[in-house]
C-alpha atoms as a PDB file:
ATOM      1  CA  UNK A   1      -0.162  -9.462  13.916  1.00  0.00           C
ATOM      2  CA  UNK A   2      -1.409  -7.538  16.961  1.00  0.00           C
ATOM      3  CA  UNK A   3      -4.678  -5.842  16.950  1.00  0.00           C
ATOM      4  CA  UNK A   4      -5.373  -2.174  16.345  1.00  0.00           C
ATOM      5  CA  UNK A   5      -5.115  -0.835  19.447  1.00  0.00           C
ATOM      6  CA  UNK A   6      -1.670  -2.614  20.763  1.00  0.00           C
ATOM      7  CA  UNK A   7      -0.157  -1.418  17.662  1.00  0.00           C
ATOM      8  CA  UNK A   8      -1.341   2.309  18.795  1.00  0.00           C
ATOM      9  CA  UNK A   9       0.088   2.017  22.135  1.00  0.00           C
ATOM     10  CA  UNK A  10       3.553   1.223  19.836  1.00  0.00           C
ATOM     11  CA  UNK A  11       2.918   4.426  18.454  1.00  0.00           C
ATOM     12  CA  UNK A  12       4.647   6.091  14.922  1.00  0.00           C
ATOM     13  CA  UNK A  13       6.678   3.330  15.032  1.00  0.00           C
ATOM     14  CA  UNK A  14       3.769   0.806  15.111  1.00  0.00           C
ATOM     15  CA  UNK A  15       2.127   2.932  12.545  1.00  0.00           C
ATOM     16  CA  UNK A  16       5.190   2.797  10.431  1.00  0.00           C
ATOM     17  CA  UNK A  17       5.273  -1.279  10.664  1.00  0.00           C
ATOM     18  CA  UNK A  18       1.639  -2.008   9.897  1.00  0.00           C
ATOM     19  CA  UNK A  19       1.376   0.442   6.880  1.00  0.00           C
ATOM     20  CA  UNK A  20       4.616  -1.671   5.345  1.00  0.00           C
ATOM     21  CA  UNK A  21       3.008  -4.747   6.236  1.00  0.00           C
ATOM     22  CA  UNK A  22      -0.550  -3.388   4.421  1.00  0.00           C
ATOM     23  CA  UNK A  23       1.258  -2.054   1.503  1.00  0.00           C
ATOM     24  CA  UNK A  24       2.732  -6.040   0.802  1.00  0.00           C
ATOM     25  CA  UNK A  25       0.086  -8.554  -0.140  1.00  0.00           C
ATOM     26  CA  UNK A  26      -0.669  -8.766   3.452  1.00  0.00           C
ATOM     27  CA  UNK A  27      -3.825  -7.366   5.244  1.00  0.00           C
ATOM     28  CA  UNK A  28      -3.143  -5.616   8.376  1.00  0.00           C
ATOM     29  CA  UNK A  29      -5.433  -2.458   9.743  1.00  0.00           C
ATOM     30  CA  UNK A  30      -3.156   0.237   8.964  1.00  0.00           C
ATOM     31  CA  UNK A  31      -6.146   2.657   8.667  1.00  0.00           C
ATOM     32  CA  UNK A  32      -7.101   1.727  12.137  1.00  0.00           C
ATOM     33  CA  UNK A  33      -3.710   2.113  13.907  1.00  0.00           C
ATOM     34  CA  UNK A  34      -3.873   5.936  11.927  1.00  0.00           C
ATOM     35  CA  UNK A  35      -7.235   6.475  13.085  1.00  0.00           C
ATOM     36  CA  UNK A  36      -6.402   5.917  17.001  1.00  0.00           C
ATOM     37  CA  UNK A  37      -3.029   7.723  16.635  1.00  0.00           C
ATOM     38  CA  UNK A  38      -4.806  10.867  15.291  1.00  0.00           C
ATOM     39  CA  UNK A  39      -7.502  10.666  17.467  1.00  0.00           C
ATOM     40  CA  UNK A  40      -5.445  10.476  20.692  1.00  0.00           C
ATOM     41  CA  UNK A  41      -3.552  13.246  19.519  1.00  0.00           C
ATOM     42  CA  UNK A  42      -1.036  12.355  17.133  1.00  0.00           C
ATOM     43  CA  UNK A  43       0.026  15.134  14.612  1.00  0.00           C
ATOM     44  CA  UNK A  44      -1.987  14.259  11.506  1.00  0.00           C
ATOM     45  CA  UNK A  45       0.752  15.497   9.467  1.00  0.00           C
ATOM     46  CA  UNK A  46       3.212  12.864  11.061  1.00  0.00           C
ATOM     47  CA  UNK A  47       0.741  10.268  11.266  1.00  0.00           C
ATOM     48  CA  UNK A  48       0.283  10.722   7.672  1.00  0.00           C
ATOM     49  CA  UNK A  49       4.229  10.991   6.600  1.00  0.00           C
ATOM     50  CA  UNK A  50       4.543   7.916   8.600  1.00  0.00           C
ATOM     51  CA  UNK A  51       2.020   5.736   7.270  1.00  0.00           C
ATOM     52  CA  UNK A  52       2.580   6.764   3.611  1.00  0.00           C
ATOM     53  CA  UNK A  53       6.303   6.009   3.847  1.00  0.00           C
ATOM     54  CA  UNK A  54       5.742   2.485   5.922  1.00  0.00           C
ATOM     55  CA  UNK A  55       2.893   1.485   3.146  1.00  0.00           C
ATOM     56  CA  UNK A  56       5.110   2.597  -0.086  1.00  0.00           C
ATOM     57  CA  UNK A  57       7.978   0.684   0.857  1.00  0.00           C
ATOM     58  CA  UNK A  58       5.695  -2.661   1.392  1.00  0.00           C
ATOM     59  CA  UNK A  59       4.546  -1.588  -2.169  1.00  0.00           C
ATOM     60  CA  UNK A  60       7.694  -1.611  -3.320  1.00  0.00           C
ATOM     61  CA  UNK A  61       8.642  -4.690  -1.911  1.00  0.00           C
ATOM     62  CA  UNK A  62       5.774  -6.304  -4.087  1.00  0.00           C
ATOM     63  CA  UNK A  63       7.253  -4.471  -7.249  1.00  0.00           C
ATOM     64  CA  UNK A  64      10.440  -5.284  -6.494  1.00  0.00           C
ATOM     65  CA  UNK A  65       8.654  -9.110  -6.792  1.00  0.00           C
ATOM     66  CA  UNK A  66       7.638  -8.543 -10.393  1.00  0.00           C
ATOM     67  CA  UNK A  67      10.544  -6.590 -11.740  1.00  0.00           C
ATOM     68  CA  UNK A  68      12.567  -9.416 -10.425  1.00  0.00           C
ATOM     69  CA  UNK A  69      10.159 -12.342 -11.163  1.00  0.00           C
ATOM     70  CA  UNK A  70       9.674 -10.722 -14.896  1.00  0.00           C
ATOM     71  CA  UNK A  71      13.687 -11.358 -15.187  1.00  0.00           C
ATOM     72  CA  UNK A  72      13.646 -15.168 -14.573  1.00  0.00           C
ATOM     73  CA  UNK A  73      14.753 -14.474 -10.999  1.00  0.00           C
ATOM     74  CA  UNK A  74      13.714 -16.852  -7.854  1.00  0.00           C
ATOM     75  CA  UNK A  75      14.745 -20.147  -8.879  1.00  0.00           C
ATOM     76  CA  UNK A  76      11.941 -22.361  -6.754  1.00  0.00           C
ATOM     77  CA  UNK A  77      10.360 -19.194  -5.185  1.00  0.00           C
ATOM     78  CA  UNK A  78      10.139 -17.565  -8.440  1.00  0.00           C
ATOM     79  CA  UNK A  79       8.807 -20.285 -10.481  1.00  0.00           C
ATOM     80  CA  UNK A  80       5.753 -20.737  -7.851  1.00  0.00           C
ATOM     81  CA  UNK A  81       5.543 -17.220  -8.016  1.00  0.00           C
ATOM     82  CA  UNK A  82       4.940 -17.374 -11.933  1.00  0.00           C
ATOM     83  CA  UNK A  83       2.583 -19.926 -11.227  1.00  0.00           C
ATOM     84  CA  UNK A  84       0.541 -17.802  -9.107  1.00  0.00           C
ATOM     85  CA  UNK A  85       0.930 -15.278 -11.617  1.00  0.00           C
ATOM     86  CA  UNK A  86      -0.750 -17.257 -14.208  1.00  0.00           C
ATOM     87  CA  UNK A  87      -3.667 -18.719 -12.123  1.00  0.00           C
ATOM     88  CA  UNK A  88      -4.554 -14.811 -11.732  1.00  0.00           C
ATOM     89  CA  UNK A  89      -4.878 -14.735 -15.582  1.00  0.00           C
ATOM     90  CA  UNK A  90      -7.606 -12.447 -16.121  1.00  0.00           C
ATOM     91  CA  UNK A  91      -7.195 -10.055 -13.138  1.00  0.00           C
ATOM     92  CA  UNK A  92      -3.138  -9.743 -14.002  1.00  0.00           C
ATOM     93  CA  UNK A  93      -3.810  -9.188 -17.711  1.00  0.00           C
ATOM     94  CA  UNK A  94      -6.356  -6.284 -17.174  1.00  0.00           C
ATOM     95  CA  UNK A  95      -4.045  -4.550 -15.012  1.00  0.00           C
ATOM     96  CA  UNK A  96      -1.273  -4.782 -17.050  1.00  0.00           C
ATOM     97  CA  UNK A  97      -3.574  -3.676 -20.018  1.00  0.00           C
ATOM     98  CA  UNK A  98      -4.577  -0.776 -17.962  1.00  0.00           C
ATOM     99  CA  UNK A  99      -1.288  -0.094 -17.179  1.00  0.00           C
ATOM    100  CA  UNK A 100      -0.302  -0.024 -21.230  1.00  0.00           C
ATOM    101  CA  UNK A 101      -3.308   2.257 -22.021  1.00  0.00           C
ATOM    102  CA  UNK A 102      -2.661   4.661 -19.134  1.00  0.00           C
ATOM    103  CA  UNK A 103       0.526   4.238 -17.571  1.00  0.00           C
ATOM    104  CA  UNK A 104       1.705   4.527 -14.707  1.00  0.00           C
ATOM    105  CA  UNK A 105      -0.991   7.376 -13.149  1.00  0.00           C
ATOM    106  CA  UNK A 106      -2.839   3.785 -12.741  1.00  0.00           C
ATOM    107  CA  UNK A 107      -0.793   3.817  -9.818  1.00  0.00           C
ATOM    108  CA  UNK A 108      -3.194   6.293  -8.007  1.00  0.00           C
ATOM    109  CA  UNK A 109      -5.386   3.311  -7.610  1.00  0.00           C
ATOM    110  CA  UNK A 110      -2.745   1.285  -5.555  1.00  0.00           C
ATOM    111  CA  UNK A 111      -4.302   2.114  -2.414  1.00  0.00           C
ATOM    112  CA  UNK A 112      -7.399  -0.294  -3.472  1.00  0.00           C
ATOM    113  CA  UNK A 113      -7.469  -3.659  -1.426  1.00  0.00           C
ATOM    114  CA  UNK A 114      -6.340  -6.397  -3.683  1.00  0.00           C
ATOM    115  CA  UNK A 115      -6.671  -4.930  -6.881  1.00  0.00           C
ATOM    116  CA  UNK A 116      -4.155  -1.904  -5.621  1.00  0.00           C
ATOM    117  CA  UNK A 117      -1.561  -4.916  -4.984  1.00  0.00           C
ATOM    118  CA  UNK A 118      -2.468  -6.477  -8.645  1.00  0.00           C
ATOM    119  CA  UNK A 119      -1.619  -3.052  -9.785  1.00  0.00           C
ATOM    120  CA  UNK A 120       1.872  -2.511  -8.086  1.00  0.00           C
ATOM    121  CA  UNK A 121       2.685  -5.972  -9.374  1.00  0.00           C
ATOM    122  CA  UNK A 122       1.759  -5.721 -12.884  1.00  0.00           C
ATOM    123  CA  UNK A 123       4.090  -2.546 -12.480  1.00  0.00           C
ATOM    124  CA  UNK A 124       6.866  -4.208 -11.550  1.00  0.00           C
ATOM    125  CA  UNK A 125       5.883  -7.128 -14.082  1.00  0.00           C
ATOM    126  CA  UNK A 126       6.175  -4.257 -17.257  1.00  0.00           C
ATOM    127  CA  UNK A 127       8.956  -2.422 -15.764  1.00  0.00           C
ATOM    128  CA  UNK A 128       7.583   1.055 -14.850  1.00  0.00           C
ATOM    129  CA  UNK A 129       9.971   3.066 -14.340  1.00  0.00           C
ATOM    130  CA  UNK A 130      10.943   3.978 -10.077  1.00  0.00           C
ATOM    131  CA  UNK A 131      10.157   7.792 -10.627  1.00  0.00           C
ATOM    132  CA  UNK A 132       6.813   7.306 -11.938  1.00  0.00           C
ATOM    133  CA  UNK A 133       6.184   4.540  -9.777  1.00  0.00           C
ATOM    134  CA  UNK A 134       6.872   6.191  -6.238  1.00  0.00           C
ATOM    135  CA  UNK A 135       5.413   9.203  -7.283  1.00  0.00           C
ATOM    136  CA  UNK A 136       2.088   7.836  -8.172  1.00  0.00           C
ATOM    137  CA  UNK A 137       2.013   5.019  -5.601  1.00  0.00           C
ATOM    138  CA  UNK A 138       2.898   7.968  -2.860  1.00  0.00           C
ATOM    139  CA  UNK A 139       0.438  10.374  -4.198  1.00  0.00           C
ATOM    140  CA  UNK A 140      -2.439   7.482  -4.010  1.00  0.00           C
ATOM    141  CA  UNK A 141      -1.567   6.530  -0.524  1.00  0.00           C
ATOM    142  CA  UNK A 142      -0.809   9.599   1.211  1.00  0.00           C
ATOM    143  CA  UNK A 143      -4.184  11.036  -0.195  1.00  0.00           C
ATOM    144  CA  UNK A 144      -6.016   8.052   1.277  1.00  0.00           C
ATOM    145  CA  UNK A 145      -4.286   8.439   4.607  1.00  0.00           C
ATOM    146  CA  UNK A 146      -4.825  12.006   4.539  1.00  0.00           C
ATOM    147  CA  UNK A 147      -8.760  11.660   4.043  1.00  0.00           C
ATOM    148  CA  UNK A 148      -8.563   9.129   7.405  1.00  0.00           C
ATOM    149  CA  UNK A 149      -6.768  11.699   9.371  1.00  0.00           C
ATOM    150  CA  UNK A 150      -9.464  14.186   7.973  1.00  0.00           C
ATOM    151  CA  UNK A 151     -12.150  12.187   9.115  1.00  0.00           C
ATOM    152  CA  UNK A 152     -10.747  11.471  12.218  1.00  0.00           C
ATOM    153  CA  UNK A 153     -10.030  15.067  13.499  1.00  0.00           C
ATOM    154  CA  UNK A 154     -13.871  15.746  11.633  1.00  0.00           C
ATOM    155  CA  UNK A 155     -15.041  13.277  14.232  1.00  0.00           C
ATOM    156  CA  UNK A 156     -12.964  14.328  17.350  1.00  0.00           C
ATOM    157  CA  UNK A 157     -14.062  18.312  16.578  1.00  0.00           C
ATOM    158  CA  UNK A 158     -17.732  17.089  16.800  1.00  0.00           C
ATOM    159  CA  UNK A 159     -17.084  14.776  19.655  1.00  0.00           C
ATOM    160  CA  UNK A 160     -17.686  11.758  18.192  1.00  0.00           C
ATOM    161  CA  UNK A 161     -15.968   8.838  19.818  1.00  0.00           C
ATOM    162  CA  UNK A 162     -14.180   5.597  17.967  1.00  0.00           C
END
């Protein structure tokens, strides 16, 4: 993946691709790209939209993994899969405990690195429902993109530089 600042010249659309790619179980600097777009002048309302959508739908890709895993689907894929599933014993079973005690408003917490993702998939693993699950998953995300922005034009009033 290209580095912060390549994917800013790329703009909203670079923005849109990283936050995807950081809402799957991959790592990528989504905050970062957000940062430089806002800070170079970006609307912080856009740059917000954009990055919530981008990083909900790579969330949803890794629910869509559970729901589908949790049905015997994946044949080769699948049964690895499972196999992951199982060496994350402990971690998987608290979320999915946590997701039986509270339900899905857990899903604030999906923003979290790694334990956000353990989250989303344990959702999909249960079966929480798609309403509850993009509303929550959007409302934790976009709230965590909106405090970068925040911070960001915070920073640029004072004229603090990146």
């Amino acid at each position: 993946m290209p580095d912060a600042t390549t994917l800013a010249t790329w703009g909203l659309p670079g923005l849109f691709l990283v936050a995807m790619v950081a809402g799957s179980i991959l790592a990528a600097p989504s905050e970062a790209v957000l940062a430089a777009l806002v800070y170079g002048g970006v609307s912080p309302a856009s740059a917000v939209g954009v990055a919530t959508a981008g990083n909900v739908l790579g969330s949803l890709s890794v629910y869509l993994l559970g729901r589908w895993v949790s049905r015997g689907g994946g044949g080769p894929l699948g049964r690895w899969f499972q196999r992951r599933i199982d060496q994350e014993g402990p971690r998987l079973a608290r979320a999915r405990a946590r997701l039986a005690t509270w339900g899905a408003p857990c899903l604030l917490l999906a923003w979290l690195p790694v334990v956000g993702d353990v989250f989303v998939l344990a959702a999909g693993l249960v079966g929480v429902r798609w309403g509850p699950f993009l509303g929550f998953v959007s409302l934790g995300k976009g709230l965590r993109y909106l405090v970068v922005a925040m911070s960001v034009l915070a920073a640029r009033h004072t004229g603090i530089s990146p």
